[in-house]
N, C-alpha and C. Protein backbone atom coordinates (compact mmCIF):
# COMPACT_ATOMS: atom_id res chain seq x y z
N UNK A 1 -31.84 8.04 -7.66
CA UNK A 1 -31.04 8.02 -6.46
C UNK A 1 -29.63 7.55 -6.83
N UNK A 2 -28.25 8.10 -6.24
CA UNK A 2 -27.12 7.62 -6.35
C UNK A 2 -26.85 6.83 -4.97
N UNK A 3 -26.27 5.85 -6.04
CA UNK A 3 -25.37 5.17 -4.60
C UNK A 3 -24.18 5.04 -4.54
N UNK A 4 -22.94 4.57 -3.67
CA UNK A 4 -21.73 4.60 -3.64
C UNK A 4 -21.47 2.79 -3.92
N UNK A 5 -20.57 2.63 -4.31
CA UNK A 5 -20.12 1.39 -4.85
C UNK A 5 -18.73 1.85 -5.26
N UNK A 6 -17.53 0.61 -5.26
CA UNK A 6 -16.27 0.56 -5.26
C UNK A 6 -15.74 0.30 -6.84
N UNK A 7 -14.81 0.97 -7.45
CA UNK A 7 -14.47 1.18 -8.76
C UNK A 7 -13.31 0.65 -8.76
N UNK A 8 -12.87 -0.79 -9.32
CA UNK A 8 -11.36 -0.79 -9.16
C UNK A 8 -10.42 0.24 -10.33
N UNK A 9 -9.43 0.63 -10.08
CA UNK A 9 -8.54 1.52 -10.80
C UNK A 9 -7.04 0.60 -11.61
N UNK A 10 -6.93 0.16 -12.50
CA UNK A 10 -6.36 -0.81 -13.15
C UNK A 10 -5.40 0.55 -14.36
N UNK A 11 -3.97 -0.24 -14.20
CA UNK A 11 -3.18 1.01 -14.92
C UNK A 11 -2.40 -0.37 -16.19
N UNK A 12 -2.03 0.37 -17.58
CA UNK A 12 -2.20 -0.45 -18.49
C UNK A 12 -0.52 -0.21 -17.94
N UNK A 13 0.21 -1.21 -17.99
CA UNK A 13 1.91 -1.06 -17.79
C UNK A 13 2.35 -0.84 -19.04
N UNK A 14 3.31 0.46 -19.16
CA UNK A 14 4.15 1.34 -19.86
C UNK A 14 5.01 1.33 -19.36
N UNK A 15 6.28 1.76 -19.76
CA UNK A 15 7.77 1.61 -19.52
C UNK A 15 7.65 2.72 -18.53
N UNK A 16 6.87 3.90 -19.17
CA UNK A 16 7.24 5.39 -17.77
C UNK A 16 6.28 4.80 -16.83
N UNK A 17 5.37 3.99 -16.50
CA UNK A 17 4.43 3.48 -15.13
C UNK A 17 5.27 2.88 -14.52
N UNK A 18 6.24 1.90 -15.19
CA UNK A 18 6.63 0.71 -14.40
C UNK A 18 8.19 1.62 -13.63
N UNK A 19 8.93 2.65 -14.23
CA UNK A 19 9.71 2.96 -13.81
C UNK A 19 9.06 4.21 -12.66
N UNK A 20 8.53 4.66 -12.48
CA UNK A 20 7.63 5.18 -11.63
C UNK A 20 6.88 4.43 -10.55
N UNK A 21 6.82 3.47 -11.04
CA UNK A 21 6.04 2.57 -9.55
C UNK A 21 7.31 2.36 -9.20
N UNK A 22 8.50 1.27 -9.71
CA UNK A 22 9.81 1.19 -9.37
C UNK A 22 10.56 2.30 -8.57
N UNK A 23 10.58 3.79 -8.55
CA UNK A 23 10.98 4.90 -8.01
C UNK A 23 10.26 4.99 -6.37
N UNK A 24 9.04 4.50 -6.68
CA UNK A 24 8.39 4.88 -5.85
C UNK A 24 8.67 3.75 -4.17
N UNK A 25 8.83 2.56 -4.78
CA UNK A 25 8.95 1.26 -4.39
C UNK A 25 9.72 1.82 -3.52
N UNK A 26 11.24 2.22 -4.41
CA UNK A 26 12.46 1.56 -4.03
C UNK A 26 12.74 3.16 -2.83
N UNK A 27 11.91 4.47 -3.37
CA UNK A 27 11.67 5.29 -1.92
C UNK A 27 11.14 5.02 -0.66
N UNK A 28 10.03 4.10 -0.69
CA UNK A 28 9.35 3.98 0.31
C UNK A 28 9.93 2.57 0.64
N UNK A 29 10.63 2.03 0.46
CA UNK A 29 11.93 1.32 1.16
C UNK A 29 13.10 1.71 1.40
N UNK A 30 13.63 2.89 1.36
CA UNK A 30 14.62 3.33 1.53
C UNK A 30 14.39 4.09 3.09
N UNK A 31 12.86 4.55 3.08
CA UNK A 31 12.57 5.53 3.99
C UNK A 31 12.17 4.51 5.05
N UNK A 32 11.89 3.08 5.08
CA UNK A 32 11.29 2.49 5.77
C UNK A 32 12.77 1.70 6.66
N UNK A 33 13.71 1.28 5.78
CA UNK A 33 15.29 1.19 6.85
C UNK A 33 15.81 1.94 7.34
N UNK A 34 15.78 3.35 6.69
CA UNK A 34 16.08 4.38 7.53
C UNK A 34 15.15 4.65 8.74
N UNK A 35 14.03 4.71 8.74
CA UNK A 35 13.60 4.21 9.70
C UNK A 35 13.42 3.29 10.93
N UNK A 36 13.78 2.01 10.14
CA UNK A 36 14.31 0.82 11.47
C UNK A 36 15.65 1.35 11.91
N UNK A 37 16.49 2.13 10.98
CA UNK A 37 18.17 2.02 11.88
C UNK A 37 17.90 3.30 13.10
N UNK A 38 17.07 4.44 12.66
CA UNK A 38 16.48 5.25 13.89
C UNK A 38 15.72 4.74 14.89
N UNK A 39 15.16 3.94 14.77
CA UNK A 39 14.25 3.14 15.75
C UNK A 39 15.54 2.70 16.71
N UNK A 40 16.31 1.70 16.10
CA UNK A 40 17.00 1.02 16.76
C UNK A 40 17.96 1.73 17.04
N UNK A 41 18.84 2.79 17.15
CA UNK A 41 19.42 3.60 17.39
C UNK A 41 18.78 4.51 18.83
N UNK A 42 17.90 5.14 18.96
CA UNK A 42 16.95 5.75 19.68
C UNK A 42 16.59 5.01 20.27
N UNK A 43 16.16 3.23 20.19
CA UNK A 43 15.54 2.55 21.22
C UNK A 43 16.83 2.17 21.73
N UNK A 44 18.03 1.84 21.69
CA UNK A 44 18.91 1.16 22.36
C UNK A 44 19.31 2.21 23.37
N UNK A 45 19.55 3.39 22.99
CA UNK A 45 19.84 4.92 23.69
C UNK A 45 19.61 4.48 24.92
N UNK A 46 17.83 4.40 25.29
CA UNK A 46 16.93 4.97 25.74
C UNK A 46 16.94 3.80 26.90
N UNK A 47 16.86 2.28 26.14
CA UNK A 47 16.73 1.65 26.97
C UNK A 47 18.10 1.71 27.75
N UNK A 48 19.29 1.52 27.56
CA UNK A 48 19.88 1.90 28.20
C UNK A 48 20.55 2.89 29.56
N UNK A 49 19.50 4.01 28.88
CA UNK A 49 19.17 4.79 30.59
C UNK A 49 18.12 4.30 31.15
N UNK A 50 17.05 3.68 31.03
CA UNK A 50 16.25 3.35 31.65
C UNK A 50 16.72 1.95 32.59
N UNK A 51 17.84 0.90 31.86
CA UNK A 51 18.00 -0.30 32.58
C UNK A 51 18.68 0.02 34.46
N UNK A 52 19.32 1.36 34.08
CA UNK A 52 19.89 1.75 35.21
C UNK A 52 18.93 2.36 36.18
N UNK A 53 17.80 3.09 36.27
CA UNK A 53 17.04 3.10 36.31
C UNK A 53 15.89 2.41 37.38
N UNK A 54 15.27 1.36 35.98
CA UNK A 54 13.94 0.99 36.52
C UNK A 54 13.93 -0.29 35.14
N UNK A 55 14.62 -1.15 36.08
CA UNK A 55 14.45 -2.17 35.26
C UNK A 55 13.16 -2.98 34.85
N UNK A 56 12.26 -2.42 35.77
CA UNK A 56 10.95 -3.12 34.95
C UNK A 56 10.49 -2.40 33.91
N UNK A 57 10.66 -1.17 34.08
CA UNK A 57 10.21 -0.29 33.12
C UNK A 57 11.11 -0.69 31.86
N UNK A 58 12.37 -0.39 31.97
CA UNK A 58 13.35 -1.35 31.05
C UNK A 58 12.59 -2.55 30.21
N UNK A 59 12.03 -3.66 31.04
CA UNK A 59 11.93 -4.79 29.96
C UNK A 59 10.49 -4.32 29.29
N UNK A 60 9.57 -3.73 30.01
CA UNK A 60 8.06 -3.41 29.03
C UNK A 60 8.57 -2.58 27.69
N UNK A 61 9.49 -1.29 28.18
CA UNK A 61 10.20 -0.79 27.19
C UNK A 61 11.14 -1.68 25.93
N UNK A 62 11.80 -2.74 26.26
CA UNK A 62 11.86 -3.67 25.19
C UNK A 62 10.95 -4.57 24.43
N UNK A 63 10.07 -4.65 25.51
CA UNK A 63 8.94 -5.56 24.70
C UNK A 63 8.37 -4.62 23.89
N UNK A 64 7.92 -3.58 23.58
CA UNK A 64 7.15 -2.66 22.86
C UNK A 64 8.19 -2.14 21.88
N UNK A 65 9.62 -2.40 22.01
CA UNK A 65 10.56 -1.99 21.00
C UNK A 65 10.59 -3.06 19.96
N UNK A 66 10.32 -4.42 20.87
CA UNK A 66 10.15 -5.28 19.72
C UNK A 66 8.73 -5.25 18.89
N UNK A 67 8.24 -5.22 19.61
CA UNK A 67 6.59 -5.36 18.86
C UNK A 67 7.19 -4.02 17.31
N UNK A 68 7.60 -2.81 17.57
CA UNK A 68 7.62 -2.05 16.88
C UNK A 68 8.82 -2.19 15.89
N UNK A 69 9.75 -2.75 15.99
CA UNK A 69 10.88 -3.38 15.41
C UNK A 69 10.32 -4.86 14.32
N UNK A 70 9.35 -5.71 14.79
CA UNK A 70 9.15 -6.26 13.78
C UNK A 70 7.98 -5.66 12.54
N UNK A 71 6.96 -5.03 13.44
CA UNK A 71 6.07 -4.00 12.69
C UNK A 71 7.08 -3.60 11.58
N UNK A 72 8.03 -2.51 11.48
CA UNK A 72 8.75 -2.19 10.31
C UNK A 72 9.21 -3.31 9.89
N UNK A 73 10.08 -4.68 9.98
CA UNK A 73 10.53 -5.57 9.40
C UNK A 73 9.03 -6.12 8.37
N UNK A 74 8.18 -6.09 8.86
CA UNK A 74 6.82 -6.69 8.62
C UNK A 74 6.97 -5.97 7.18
N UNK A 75 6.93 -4.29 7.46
CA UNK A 75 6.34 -3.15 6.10
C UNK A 75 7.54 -3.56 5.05
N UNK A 76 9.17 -3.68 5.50
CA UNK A 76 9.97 -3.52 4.88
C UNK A 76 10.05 -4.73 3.73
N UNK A 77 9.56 -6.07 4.59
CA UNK A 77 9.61 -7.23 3.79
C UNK A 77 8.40 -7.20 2.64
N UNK A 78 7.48 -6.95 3.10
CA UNK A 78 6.43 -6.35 1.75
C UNK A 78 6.12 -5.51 1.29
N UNK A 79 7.01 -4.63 1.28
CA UNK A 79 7.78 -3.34 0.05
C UNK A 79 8.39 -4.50 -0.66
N UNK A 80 9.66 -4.79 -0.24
CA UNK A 80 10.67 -5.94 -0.86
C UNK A 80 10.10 -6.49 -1.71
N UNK A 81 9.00 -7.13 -1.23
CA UNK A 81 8.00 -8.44 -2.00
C UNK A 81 7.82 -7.59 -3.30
N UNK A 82 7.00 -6.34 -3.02
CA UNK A 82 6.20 -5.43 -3.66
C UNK A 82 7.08 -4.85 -5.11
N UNK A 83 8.38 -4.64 -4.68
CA UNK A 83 9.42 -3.82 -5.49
C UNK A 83 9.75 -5.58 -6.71
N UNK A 84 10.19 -6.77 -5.98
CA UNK A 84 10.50 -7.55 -6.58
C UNK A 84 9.68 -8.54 -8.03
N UNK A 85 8.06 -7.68 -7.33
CA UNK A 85 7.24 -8.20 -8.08
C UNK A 85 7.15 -7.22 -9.39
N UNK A 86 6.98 -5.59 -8.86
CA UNK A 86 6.93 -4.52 -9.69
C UNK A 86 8.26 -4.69 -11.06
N UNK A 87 9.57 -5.35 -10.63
CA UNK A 87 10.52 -5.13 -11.48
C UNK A 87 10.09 -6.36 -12.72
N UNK A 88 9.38 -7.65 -12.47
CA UNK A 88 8.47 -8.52 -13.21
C UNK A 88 7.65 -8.04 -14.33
N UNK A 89 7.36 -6.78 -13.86
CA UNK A 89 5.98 -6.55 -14.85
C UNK A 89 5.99 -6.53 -16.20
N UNK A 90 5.31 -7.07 -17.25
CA UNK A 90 5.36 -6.82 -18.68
C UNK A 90 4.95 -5.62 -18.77
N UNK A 91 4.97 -4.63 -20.00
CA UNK A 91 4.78 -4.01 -20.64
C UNK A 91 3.76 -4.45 -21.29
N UNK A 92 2.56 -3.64 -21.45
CA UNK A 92 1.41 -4.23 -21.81
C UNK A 92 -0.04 -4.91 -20.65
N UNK A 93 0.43 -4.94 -19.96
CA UNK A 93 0.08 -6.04 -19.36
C UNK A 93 -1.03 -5.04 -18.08
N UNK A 94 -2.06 -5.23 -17.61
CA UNK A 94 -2.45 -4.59 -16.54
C UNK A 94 -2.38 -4.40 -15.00
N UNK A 95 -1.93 -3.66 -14.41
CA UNK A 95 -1.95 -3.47 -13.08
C UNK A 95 -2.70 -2.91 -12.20
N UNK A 96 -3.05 -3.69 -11.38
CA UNK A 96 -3.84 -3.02 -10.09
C UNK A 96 -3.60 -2.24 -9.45
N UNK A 97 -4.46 -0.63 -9.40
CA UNK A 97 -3.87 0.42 -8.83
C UNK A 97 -4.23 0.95 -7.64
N UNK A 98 -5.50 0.24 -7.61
CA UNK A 98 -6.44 0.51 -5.92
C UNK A 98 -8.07 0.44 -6.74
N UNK A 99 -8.47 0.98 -5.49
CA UNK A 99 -10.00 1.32 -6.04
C UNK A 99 -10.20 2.58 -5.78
N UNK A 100 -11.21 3.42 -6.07
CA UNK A 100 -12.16 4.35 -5.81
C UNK A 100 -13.60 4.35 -5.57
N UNK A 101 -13.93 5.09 -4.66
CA UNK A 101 -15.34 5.13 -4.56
C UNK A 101 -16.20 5.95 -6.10
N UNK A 102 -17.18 5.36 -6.43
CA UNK A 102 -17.80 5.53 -7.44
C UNK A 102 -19.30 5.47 -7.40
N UNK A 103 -20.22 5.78 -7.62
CA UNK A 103 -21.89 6.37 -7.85
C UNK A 103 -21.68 5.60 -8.70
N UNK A 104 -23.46 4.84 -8.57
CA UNK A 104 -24.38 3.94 -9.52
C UNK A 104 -25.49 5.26 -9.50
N UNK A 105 -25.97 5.30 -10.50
CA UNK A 105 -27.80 5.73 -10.28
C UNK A 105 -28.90 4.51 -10.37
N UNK A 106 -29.86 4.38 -9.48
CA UNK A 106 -30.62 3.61 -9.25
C UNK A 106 -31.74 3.97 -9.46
N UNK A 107 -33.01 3.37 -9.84
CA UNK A 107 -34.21 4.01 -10.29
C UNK A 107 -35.03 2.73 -9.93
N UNK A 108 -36.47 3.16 -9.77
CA UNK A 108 -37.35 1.98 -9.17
C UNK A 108 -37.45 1.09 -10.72
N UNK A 109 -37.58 -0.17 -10.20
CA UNK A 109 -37.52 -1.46 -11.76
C UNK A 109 -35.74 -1.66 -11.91
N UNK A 110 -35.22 -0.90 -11.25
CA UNK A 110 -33.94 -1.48 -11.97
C UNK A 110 -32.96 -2.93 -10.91
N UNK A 111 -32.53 -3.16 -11.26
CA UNK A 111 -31.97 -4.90 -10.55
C UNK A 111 -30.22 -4.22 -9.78
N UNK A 112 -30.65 -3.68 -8.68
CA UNK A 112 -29.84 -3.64 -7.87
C UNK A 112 -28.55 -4.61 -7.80
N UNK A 113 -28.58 -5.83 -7.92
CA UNK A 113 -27.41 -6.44 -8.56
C UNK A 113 -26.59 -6.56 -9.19
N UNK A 114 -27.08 -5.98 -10.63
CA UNK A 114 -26.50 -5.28 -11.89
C UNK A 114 -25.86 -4.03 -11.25
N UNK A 115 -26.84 -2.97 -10.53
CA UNK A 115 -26.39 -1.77 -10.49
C UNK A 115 -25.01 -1.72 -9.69
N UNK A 116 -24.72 -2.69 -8.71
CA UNK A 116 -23.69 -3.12 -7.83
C UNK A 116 -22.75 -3.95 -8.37
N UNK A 117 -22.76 -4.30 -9.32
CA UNK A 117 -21.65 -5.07 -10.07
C UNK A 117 -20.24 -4.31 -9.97
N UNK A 118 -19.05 -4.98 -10.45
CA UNK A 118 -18.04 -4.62 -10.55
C UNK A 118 -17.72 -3.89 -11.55
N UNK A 119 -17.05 -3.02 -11.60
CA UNK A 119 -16.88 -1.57 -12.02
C UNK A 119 -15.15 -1.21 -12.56
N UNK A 120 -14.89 -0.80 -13.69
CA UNK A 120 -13.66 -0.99 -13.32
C UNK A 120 -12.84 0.52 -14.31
N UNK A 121 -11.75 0.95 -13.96
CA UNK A 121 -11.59 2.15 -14.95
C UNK A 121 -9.85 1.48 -15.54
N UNK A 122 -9.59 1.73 -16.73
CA UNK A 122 -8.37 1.33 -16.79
C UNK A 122 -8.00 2.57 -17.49
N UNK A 123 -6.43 2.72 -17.42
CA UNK A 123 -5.61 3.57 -17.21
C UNK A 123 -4.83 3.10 -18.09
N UNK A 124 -4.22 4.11 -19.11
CA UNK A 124 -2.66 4.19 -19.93
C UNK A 124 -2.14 5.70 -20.08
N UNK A 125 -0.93 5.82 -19.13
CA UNK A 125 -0.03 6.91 -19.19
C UNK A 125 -1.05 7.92 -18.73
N UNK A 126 -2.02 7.83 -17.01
CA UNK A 126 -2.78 8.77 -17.18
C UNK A 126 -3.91 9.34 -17.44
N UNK A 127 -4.51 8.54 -18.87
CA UNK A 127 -5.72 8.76 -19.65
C UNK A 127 -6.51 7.51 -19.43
N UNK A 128 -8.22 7.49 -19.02
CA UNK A 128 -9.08 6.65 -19.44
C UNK A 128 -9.48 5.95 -20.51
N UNK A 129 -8.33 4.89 -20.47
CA UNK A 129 -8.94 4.13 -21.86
C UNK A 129 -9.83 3.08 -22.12
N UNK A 130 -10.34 2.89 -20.68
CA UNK A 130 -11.74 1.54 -21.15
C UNK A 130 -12.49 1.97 -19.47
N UNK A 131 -13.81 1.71 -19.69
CA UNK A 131 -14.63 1.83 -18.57
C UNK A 131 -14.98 0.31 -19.03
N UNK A 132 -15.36 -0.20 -17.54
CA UNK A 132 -15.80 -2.32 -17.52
C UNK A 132 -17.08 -1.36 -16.93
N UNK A 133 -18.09 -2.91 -16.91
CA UNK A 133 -18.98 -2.83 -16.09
C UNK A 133 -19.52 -4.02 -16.01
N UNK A 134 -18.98 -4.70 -14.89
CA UNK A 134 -19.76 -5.94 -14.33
C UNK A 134 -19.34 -6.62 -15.33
């Protein structure tokens, strides 16, 4: 019988990983202020016709601009974190890349504990260079 169990994905840091996570960082922070200055651009618009309006509708409409205004401050500050930590990294050194779902085979007599252990694949430039197990 197979079962599903979680594989962490671990990448060995190389100069082309780290400048590639770095690319990636510093996009998905770029896209995430451009984002708050549209938010806030579009929400000020808006509320503004609405204050004339229907001013109650007006303030629920600010309250939900804020809720959504710190939401992005929230993503933007841990990109930031994320990018500041990524520019740290040694060369050599391993990084956490996520997990994957991964199959055990299980067979009657065998110690389900073991079979559920931690699992791990590591990565250089791409290629599988060490399977862990537990």
């Amino acid at each position: 019988m197979l079962i599903k169990r979680k594989v962490a994905v671990k990448v060995i840091v190389t100069d082309e990983f780290k400048q590639e996570l770095l690319a990636r960082l510093r996009q998905a922070l770029k896209k995430v202020e451009q984002s708050q200055q549209q938010l806030e651009y579009d929400g000020r618009k808006y509320l503004s016709e609405l204050e004339g309006k229907d001013p109650a509708q007006a303030e629920a409409f600010r309250r939900k601009l804020d809720r959504q205004k710190r939401r992005q401050e929230e993503i933007r500050a841990r990109l930031a974190e994320e990018l500041a930590d990524a520019e740290q990294l040694e060369l050599g050194t391993e990084y956490p890349q996520g997990t994957l779902d991964g199959l055990a085979e299980i067979k009657v007599g065998d110690n389900l504990s073991e079979k559920l252990q931690a699992a791990e694949l590591v990565l250089k430039d791409g290629l599988v260079v060490e399977i862990r197990h537990g």
